[in-house]
C-alpha atoms as a PDB file:
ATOM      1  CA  UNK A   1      -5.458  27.140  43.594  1.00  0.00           C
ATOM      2  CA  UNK A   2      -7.101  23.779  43.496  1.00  0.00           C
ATOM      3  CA  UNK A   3      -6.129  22.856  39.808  1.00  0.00           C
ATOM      4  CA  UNK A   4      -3.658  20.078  39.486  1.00  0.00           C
ATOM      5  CA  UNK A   5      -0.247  21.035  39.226  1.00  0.00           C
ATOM      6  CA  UNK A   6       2.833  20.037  37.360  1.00  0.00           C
ATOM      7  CA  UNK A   7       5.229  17.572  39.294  1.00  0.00           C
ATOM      8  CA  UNK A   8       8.101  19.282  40.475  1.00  0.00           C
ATOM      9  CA  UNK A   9      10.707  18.870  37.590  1.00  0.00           C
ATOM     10  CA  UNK A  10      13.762  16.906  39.456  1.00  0.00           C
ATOM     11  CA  UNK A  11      17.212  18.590  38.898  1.00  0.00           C
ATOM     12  CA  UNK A  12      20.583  16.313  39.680  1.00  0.00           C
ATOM     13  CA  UNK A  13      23.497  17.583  40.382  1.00  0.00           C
ATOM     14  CA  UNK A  14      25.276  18.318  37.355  1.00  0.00           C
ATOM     15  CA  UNK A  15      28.524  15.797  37.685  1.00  0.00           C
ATOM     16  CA  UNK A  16      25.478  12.780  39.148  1.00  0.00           C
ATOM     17  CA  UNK A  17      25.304   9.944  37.311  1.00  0.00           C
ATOM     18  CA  UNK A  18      21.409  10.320  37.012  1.00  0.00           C
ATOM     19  CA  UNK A  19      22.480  14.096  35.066  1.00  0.00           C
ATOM     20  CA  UNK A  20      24.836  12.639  32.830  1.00  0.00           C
ATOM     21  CA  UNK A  21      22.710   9.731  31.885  1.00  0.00           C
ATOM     22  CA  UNK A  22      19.703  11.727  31.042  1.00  0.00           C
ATOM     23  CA  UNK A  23      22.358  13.859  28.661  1.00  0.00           C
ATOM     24  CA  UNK A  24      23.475  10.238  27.176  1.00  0.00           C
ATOM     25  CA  UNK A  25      20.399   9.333  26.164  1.00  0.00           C
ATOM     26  CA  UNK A  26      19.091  12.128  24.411  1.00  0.00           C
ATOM     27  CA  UNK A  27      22.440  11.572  22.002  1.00  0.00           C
ATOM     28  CA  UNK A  28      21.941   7.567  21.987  1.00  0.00           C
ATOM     29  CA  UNK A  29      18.721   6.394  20.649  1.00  0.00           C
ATOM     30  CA  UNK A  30      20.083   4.006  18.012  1.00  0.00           C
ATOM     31  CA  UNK A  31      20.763   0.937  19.398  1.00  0.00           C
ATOM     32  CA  UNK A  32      23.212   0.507  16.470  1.00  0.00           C
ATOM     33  CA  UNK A  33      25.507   3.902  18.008  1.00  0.00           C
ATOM     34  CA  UNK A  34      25.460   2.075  21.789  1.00  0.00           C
ATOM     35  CA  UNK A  35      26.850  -0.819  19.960  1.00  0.00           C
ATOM     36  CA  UNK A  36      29.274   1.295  18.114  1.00  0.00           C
ATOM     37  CA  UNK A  37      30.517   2.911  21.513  1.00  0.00           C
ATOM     38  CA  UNK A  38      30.581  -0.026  23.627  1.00  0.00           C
ATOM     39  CA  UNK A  39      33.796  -1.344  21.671  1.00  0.00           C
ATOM     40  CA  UNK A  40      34.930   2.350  20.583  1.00  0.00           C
ATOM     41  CA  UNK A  41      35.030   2.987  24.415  1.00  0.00           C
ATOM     42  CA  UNK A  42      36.616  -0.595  25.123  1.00  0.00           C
ATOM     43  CA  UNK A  43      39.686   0.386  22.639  1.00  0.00           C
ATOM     44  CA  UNK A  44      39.839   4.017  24.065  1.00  0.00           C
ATOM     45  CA  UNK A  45      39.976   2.589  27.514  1.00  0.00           C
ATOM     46  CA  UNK A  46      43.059   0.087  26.208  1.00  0.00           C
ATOM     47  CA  UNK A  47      44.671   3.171  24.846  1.00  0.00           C
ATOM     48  CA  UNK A  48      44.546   5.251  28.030  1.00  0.00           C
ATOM     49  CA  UNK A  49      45.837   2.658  30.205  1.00  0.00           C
ATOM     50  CA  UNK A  50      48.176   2.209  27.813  1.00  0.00           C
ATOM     51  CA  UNK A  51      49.472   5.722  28.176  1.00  0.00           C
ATOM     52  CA  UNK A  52      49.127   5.326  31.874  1.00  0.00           C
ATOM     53  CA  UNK A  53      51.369   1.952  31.743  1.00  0.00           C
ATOM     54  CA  UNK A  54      53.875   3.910  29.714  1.00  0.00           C
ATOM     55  CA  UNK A  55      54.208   6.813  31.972  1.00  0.00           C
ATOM     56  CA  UNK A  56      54.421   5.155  35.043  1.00  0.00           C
ATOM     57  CA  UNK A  57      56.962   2.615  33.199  1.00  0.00           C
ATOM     58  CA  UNK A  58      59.100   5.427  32.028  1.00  0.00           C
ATOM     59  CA  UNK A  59      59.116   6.806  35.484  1.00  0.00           C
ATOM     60  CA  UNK A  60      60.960   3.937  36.933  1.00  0.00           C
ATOM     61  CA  UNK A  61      64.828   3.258  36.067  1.00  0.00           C
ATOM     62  CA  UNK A  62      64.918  -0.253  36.026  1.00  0.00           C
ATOM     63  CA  UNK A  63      63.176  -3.610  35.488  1.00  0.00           C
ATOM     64  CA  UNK A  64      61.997  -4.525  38.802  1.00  0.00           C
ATOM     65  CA  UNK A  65      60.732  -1.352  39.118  1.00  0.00           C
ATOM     66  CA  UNK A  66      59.050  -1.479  35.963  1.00  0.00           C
ATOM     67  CA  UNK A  67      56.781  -4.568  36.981  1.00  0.00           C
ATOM     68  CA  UNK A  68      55.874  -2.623  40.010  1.00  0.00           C
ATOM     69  CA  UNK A  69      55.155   0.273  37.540  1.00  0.00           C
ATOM     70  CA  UNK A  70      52.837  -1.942  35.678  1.00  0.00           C
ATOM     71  CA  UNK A  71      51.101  -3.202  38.873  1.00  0.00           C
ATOM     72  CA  UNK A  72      50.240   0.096  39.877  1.00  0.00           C
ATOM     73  CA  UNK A  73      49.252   1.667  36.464  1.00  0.00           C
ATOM     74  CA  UNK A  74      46.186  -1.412  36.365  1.00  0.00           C
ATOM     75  CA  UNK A  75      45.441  -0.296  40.062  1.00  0.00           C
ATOM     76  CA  UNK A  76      44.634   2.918  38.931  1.00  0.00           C
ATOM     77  CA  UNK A  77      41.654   1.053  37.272  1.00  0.00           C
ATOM     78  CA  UNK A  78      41.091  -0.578  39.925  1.00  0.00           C
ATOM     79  CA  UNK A  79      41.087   1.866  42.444  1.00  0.00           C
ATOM     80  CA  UNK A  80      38.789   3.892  40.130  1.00  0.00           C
ATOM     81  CA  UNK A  81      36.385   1.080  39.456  1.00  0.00           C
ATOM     82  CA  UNK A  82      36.092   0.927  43.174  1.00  0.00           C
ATOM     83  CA  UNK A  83      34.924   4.347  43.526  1.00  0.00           C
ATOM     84  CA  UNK A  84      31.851   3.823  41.533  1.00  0.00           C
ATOM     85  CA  UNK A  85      30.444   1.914  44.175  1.00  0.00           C
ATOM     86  CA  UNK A  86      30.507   5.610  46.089  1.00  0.00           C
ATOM     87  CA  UNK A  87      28.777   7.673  43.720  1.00  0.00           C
ATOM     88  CA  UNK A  88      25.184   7.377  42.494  1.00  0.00           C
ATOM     89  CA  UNK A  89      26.124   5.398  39.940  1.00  0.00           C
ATOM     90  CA  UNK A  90      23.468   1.648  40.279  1.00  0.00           C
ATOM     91  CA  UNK A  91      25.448  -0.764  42.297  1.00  0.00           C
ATOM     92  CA  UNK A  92      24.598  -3.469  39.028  1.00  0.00           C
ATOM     93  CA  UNK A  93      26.175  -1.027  37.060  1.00  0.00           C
ATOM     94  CA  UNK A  94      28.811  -0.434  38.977  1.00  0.00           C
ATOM     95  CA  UNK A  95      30.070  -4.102  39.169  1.00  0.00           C
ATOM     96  CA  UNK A  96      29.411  -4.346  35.397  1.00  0.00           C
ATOM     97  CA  UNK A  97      32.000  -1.333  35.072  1.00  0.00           C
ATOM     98  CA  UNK A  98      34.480  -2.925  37.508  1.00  0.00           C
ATOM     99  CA  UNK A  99      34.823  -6.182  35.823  1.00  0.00           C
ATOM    100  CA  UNK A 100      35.412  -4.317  32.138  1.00  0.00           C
ATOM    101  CA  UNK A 101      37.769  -1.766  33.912  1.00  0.00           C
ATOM    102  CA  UNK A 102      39.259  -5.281  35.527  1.00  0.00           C
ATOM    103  CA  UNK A 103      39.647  -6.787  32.124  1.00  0.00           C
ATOM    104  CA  UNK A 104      40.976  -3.689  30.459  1.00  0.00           C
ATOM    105  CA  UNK A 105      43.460  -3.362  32.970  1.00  0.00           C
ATOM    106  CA  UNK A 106      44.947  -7.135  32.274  1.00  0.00           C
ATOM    107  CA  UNK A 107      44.733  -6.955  29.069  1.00  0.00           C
ATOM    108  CA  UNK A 108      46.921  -3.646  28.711  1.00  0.00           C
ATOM    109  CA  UNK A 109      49.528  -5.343  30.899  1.00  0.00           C
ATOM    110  CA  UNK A 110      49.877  -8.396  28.343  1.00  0.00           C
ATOM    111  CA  UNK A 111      49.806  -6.190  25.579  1.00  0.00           C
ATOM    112  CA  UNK A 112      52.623  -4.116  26.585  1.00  0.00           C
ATOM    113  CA  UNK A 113      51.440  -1.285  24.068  1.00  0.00           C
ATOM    114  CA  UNK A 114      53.770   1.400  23.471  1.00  0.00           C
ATOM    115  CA  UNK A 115      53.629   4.976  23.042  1.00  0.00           C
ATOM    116  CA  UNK A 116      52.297   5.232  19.488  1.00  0.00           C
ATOM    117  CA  UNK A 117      50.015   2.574  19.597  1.00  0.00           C
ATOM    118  CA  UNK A 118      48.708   3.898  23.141  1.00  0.00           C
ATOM    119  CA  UNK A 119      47.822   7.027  22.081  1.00  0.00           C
ATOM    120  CA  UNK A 120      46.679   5.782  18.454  1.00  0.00           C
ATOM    121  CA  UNK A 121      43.636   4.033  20.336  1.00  0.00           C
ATOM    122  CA  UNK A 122      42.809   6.780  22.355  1.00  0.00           C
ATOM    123  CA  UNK A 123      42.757   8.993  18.987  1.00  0.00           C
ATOM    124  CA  UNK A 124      40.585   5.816  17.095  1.00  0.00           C
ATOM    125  CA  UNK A 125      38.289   5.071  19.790  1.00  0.00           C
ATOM    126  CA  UNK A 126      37.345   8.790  19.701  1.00  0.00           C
ATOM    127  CA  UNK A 127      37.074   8.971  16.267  1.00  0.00           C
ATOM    128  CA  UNK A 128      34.988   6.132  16.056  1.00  0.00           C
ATOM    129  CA  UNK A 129      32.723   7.415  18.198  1.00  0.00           C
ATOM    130  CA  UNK A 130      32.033  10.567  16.180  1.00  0.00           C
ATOM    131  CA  UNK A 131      31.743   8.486  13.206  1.00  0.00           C
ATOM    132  CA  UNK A 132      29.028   6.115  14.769  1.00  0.00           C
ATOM    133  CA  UNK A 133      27.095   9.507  15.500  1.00  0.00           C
ATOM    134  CA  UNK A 134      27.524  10.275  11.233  1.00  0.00           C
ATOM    135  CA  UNK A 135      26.777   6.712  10.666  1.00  0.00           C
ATOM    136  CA  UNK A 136      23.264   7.128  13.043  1.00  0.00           C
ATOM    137  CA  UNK A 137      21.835  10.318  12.531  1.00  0.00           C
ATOM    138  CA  UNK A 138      22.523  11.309  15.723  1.00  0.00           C
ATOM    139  CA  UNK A 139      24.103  14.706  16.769  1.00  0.00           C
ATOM    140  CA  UNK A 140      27.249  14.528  19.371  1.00  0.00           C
ATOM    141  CA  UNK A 141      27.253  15.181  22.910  1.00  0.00           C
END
């Protein structure tokens, strides 16, 4: 009754930021695997807007409308960096995410990546990943 009790243990919700990070971390303790998945995310993102450029390109009949298909494929990045800022995500983090979500978004539009290759960085930034976690010692999430 007067003993000293154990803190209350904090639960997040399971989709919060704060859960998923805790998750992260016990699968990221090498600083040499964050390294690795910094750029295998940054050529998984490419990929997937590059799928997302492609669909919304082949969705339009012709080449005016394909520009405007481009436009709004990055503006799904956009729009999706934007709505970190309403989650629980750190507002430093947040703007860090915008401006690479930002970047990838350009980027895919000047590459013009097709099909293939769109879907062959998705596969490769992936795989990477799972190979960093070989590479490190660490088990996958």
């Amino acid at each position: 009754m007067f003993g000293k009790r154990a803190p209350p243990a904090v639960e997040h919700a399971p989709g919060s930021y704060a859960a998923v990070r805790e998750k992260f971390e016990q699968y990221h303790q090498v600083p040499g695997n964050q390294n690795a998945h910094v750029l295998t995310l940054l050529i998984g993102l490419l990929g997937t807007a590059g799928v997302i450029i492609r669909g919304c390109v082949s969705l339009s009949k012709d080449k005016p409308r394909a520009s405007v298909a481009r436009a709004a494929a990055a503006s799904v990045w956009l729009a999706y960096a934007v709505a970190l800022f309403a989650t629980d995500v750190p507002n430093l983090l947040a703007a860090k995410c915008a401006c690479v979500l930002f970047v990838v978004s350009i980027v895919s539009l000047r590459l013009d990546l097709g099909w293939a290759a769109s879907v062959v960085l998705v596969v490769l930034g992936y795989g990477l990943q799972d190979l960093a976690h070989i590479i490190y010692g660490e088990e996958t999430l």
